[in-house]
N, C-alpha and C. Protein backbone atom coordinates (compact mmCIF):
# COMPACT_ATOMS: atom_id res chain seq x y z
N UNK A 1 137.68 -10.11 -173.40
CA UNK A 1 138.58 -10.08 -172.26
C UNK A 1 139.36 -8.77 -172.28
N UNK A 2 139.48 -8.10 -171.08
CA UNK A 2 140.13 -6.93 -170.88
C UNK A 2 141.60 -7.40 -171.22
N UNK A 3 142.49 -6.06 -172.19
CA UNK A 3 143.75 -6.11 -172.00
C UNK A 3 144.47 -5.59 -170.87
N UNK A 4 143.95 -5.26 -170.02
CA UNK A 4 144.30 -4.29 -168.73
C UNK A 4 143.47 -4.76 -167.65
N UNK A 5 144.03 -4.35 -166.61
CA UNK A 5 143.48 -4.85 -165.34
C UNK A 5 144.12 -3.49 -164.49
N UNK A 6 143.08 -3.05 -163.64
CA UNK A 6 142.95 -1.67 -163.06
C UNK A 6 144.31 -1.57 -162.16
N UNK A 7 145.29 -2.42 -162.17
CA UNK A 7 146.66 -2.33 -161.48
C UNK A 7 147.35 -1.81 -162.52
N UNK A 8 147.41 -1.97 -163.57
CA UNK A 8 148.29 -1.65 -164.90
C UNK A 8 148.64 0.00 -164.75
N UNK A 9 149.94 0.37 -165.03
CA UNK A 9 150.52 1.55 -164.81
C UNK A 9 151.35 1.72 -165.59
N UNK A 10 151.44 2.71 -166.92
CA UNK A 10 152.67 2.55 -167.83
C UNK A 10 153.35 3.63 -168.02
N UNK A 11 153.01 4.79 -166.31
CA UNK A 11 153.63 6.06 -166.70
C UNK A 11 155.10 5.58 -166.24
N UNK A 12 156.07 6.27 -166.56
CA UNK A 12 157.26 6.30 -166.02
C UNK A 12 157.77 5.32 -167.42
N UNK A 13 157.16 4.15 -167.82
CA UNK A 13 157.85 3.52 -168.33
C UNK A 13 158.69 3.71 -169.61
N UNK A 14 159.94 3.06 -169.31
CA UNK A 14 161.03 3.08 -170.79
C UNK A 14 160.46 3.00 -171.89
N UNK A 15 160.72 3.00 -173.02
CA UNK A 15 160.40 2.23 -174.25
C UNK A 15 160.34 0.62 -174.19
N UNK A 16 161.69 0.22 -173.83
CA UNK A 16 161.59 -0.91 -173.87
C UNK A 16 161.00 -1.33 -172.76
N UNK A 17 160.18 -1.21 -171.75
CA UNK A 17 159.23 -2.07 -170.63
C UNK A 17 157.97 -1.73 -171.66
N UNK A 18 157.81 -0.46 -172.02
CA UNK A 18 156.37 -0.08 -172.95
C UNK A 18 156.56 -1.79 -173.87
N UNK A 19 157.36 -1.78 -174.54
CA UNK A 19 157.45 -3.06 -175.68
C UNK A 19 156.94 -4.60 -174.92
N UNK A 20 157.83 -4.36 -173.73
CA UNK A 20 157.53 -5.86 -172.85
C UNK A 20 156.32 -5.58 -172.33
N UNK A 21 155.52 -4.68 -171.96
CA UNK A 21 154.04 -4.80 -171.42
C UNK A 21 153.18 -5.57 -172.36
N UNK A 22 153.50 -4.61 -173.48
CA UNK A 22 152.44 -4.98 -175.03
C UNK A 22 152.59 -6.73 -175.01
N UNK A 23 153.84 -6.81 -175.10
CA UNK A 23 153.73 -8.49 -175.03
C UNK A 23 153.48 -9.17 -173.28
N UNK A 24 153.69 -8.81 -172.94
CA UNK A 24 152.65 -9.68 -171.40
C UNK A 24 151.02 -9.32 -171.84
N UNK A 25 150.58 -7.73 -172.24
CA UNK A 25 149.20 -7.83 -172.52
C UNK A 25 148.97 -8.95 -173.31
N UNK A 26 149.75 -8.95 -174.92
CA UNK A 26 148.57 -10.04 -175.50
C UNK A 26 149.16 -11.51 -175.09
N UNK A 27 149.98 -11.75 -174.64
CA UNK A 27 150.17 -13.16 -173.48
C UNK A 27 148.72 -13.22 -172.32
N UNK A 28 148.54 -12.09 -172.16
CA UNK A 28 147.22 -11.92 -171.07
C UNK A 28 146.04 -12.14 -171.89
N UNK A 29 145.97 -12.05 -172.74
CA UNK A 29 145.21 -11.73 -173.69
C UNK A 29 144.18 -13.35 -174.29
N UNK A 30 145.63 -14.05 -174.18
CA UNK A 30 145.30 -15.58 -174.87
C UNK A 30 145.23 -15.90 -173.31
N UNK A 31 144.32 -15.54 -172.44
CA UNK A 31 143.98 -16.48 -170.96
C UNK A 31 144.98 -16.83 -169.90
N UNK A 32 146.00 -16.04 -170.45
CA UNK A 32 147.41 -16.83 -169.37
C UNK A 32 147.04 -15.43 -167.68
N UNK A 33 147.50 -16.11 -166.73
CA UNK A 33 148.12 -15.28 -166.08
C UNK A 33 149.53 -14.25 -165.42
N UNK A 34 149.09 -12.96 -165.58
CA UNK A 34 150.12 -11.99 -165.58
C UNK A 34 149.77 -10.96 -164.43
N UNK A 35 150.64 -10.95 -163.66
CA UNK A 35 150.44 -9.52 -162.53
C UNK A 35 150.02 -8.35 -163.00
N UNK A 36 149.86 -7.27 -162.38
CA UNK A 36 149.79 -5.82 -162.67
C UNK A 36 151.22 -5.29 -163.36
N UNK A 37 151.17 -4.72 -164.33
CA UNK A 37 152.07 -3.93 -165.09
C UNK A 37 152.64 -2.50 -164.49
N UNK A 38 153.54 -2.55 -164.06
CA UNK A 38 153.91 -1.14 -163.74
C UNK A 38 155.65 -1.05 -164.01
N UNK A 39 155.80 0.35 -163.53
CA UNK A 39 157.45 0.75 -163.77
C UNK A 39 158.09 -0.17 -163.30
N UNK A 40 157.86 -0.62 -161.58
CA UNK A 40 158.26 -1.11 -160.75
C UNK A 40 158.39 -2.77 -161.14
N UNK A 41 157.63 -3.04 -161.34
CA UNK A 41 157.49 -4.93 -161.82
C UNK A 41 157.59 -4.97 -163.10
N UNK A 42 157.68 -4.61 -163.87
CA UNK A 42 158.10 -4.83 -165.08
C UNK A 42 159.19 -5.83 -165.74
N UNK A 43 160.01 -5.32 -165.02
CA UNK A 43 161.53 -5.82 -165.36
C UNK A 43 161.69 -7.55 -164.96
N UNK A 44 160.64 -7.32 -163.39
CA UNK A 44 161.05 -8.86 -162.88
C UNK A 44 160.01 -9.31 -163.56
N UNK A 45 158.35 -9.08 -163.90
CA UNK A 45 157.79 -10.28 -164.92
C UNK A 45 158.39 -10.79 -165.91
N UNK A 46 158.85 -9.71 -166.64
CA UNK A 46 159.65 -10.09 -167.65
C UNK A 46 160.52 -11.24 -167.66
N UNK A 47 161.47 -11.02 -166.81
CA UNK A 47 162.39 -12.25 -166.19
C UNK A 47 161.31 -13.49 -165.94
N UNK A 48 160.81 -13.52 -165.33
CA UNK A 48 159.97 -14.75 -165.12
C UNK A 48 159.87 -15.22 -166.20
N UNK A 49 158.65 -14.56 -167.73
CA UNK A 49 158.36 -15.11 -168.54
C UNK A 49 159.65 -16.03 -168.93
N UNK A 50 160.51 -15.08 -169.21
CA UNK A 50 161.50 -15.39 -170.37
C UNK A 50 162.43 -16.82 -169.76
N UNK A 51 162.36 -16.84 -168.25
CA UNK A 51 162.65 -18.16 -167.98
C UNK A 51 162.11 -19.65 -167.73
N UNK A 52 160.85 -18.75 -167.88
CA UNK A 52 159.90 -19.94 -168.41
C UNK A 52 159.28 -20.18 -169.71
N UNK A 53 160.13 -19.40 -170.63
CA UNK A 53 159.90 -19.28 -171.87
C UNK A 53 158.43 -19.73 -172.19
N UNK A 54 157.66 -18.83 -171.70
CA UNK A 54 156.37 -18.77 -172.02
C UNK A 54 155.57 -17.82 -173.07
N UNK A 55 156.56 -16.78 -173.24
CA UNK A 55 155.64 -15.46 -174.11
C UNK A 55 156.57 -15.42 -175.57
N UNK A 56 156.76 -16.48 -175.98
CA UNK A 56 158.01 -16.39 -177.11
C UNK A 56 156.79 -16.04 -177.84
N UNK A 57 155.65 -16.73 -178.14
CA UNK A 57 154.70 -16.74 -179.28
C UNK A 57 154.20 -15.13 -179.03
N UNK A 58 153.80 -14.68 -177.94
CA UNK A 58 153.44 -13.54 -177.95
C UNK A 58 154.29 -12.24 -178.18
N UNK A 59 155.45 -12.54 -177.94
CA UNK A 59 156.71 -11.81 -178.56
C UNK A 59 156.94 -11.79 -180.04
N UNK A 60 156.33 -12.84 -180.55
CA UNK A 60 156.59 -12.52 -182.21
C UNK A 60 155.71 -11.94 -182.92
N UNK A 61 154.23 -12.27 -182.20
CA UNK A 61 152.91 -11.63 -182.08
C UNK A 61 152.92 -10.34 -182.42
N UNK A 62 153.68 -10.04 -181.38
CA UNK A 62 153.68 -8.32 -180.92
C UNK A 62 154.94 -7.55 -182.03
N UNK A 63 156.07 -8.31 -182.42
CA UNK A 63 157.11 -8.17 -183.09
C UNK A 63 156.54 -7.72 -184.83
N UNK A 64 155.79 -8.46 -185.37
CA UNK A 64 154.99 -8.43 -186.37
C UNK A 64 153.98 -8.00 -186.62
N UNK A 65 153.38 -7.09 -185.37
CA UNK A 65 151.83 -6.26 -185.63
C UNK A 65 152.13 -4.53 -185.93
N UNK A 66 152.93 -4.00 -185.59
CA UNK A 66 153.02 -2.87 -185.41
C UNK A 66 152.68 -2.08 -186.36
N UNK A 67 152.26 -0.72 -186.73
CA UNK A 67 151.49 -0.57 -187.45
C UNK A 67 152.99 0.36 -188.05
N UNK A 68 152.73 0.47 -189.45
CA UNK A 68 154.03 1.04 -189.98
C UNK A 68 154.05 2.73 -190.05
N UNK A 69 154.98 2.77 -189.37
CA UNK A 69 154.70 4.66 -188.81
C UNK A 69 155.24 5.58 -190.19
N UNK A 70 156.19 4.65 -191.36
CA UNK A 70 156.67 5.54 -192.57
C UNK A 70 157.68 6.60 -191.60
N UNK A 71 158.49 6.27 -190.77
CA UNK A 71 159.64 6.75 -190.00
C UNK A 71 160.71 6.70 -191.26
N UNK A 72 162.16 7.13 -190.97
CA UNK A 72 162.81 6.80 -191.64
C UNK A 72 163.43 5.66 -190.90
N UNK A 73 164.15 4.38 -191.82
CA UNK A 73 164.89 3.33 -190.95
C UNK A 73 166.29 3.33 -189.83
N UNK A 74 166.64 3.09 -189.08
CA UNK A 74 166.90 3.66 -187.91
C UNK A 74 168.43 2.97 -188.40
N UNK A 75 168.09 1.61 -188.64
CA UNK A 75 168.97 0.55 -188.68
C UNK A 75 168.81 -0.39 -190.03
N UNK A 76 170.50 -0.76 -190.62
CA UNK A 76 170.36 -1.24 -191.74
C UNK A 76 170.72 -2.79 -191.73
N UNK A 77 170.74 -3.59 -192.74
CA UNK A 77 171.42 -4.92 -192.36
C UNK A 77 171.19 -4.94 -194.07
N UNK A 78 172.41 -5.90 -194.63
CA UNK A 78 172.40 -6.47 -196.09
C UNK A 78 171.67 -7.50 -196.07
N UNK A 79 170.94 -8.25 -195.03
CA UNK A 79 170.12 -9.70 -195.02
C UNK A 79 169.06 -9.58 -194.93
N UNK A 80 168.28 -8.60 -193.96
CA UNK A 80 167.34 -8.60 -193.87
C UNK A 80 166.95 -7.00 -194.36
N UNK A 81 165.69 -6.87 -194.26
CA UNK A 81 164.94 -6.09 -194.66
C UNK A 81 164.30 -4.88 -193.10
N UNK A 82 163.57 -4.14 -193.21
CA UNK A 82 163.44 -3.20 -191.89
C UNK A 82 162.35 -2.20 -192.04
N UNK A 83 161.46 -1.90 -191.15
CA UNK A 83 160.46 -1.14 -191.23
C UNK A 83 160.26 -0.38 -190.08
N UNK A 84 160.04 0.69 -189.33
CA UNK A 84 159.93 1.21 -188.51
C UNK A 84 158.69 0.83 -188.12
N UNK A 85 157.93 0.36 -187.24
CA UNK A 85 156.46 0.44 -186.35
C UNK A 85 156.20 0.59 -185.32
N UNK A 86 155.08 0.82 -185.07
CA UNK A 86 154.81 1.44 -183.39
C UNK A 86 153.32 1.18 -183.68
N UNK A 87 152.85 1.01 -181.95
CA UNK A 87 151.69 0.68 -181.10
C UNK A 87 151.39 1.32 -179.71
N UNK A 88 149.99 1.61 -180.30
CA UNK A 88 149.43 1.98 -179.53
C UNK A 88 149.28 1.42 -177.64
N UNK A 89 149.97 1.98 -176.83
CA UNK A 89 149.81 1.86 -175.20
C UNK A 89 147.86 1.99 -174.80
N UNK A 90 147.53 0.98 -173.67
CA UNK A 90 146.24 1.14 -173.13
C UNK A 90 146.00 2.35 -173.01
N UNK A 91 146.91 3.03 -172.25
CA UNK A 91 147.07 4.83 -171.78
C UNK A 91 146.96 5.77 -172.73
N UNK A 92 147.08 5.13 -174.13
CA UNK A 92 147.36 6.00 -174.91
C UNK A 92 148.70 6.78 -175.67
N UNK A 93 149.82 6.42 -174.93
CA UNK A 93 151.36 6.70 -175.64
C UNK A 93 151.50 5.87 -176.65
N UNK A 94 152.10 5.86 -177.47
CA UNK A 94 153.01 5.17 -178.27
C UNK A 94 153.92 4.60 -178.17
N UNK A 95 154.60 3.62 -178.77
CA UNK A 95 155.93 3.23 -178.54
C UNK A 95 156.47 2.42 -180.12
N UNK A 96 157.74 2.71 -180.54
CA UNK A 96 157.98 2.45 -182.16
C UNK A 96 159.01 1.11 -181.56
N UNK A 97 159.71 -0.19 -182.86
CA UNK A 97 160.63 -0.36 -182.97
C UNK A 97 160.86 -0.55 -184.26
N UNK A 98 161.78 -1.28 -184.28
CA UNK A 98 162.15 -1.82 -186.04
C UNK A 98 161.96 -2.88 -185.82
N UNK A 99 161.27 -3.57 -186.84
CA UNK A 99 160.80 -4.39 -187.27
C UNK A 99 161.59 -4.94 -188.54
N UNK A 100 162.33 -6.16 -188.20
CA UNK A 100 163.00 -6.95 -189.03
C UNK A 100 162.48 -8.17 -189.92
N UNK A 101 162.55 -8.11 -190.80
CA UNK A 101 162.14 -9.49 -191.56
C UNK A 101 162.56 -9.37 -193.11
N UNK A 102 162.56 -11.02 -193.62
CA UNK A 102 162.79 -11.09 -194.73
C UNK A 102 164.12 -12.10 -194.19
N UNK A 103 165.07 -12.04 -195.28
CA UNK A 103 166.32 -12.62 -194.88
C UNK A 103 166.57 -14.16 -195.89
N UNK A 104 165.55 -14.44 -196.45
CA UNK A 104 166.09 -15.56 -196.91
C UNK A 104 165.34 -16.97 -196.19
N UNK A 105 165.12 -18.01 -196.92
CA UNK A 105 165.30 -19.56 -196.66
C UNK A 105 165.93 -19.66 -195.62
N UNK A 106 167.41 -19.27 -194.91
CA UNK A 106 167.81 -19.40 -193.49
C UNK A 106 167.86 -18.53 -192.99
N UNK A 107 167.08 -17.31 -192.62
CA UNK A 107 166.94 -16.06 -192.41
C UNK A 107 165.99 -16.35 -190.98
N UNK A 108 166.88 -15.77 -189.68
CA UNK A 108 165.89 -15.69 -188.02
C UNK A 108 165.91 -14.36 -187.95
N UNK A 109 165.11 -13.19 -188.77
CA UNK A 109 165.09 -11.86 -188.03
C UNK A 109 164.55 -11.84 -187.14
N UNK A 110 163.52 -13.02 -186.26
CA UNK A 110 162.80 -12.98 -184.94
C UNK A 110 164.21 -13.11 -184.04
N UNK A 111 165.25 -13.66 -184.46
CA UNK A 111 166.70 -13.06 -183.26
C UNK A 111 167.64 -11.93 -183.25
N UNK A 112 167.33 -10.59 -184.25
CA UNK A 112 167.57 -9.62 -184.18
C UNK A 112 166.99 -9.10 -182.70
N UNK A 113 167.65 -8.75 -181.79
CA UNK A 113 167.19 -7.83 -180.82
C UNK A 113 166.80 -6.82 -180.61
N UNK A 114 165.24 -6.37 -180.98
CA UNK A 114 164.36 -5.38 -181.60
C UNK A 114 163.95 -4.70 -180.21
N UNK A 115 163.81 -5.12 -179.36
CA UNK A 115 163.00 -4.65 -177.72
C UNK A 115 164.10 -3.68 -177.50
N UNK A 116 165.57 -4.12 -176.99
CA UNK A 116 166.31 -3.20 -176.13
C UNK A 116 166.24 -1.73 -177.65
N UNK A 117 166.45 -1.93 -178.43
CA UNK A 117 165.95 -0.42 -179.43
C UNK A 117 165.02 0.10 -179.19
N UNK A 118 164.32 -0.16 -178.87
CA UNK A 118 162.50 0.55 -178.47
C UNK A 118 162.76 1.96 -178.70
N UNK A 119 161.75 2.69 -178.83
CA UNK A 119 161.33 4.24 -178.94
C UNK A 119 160.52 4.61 -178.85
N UNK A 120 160.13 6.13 -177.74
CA UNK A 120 158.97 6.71 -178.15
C UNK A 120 158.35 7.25 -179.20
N UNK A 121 157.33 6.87 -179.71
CA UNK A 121 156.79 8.29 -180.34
C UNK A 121 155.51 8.52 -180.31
N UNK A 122 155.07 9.69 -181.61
CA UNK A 122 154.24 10.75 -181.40
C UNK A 122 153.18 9.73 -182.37
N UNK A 123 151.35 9.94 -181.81
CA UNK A 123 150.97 9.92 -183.37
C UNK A 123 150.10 10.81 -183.67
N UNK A 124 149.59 11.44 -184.51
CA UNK A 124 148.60 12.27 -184.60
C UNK A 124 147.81 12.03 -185.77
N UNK A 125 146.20 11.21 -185.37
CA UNK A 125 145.50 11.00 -186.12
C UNK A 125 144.45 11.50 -186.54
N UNK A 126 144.31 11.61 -187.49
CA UNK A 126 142.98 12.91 -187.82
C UNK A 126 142.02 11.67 -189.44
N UNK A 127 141.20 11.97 -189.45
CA UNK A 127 140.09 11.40 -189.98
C UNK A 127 140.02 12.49 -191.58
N UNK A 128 139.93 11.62 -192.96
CA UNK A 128 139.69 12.37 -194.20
C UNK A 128 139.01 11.77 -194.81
N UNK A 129 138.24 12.83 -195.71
CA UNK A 129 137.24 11.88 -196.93
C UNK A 129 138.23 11.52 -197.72
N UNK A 130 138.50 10.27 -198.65
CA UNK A 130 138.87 10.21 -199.56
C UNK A 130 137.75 9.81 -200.59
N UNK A 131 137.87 10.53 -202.20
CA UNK A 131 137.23 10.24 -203.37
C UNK A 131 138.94 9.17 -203.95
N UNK A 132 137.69 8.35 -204.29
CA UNK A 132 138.39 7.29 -205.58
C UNK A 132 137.71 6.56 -206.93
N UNK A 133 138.39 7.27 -207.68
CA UNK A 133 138.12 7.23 -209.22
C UNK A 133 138.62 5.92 -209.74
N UNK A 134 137.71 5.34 -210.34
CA UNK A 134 138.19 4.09 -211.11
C UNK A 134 137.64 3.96 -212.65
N UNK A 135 138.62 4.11 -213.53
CA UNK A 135 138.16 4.57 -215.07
C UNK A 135 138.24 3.41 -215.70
N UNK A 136 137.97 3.11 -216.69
CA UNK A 136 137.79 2.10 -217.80
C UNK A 136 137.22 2.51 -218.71
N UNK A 137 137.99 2.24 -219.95
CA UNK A 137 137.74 2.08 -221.52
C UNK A 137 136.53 1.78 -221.93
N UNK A 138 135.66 2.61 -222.78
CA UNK A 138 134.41 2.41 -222.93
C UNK A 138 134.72 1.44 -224.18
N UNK A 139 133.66 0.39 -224.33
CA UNK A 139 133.94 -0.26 -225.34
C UNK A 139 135.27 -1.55 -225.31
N UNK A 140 135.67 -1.87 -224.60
CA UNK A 140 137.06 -2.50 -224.76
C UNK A 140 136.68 -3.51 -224.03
C-alpha cells in the first residue's frame, strides 16, 4: 500500500505538520482513511484525528521509530532519558524530534510533548565498505 497519494504536498510545511503527516501516513498506512496532506489541511486533519482519538497508536508508532541522528540533546529532564531522531519525508526532507523514554515503573514519556518541538534537518548519506576483524585465541 502506497504511503502517499498523488494529493500529498509537504512543501511549505512546518516541522511540526512534517511530524503530524508522518503520523496520518502510517495511520494511512494500517488501511484507515486520510485526505490529501498539504500545508493547507494539515492542521484541520489533525484536529479531526485527535478528536476522534484515532491516531494515538500511530503517534507512538511514529514517536519511537526515528532513526537516531547522534544530534546533540536539545532538552534535558532528571526522569527520563532523550535522544534526538529524525525521518525521512515521502519528498525527501527530513524532519528531527526528541525522543523521550525511559522514566521508570510510573514513567509516561509518551506525554512529554515531542511534536510542537519538531525540527528540520539535514541528512547526508553516503555508502562505505566496512572490514571487520574478529580474533580468537588459538588453542583456548
Amino acid at each position: 500500500m502506497s504511503t502517499e497519494t498523488t494529493q500529498d504536498n509537504y512543501a511549505g510545511m512546518t516541522p511540526e505538520q512534517k511530524v503530524k503527516a508522518l503520523i496520518l501516513i502510517r495511520y494511512r498506512q494500517w488501511g484507515n482513511t486520510v485526505p490529501a496532506l498539504t500545508k493547507e489541511s494539515i492542521n484541520a486533519t489533525w484536529q479531526k484525528m485527535q478528536e476522534m482519538d484515532n491516531a494515538r497508536d500511530a503517534m507512538n508508532d511514529v514517536r519511537s521509530s526515528g532513526d537516531n541522528t547522534g544530534l546533540p540533546d536539545r532538552q534535558w529532564s532528571r526522569n527520563y532519558e532523550s535522544d534526538e531522531v529524525g525521518a525521512k519525508m515521502p519528498d525527501g526532507s527530513w524532519v528531527g524530534w526528541t525522543h523521550w523514554h525511559g522514566g521508570g515503573k510510573h514513567g509516561e514519556p509518551e506525554a512529554i510533548d515531542w511534536i510542537s518541538d519538531a525540527y528540520h534537518i539535514e541528512c547526508k548519506e553516503e555508502q562505505k565498505m566496512v572490514t571487520v576483524r574478529t580474533f580468537a585465541k588459538v588453542g583456548a
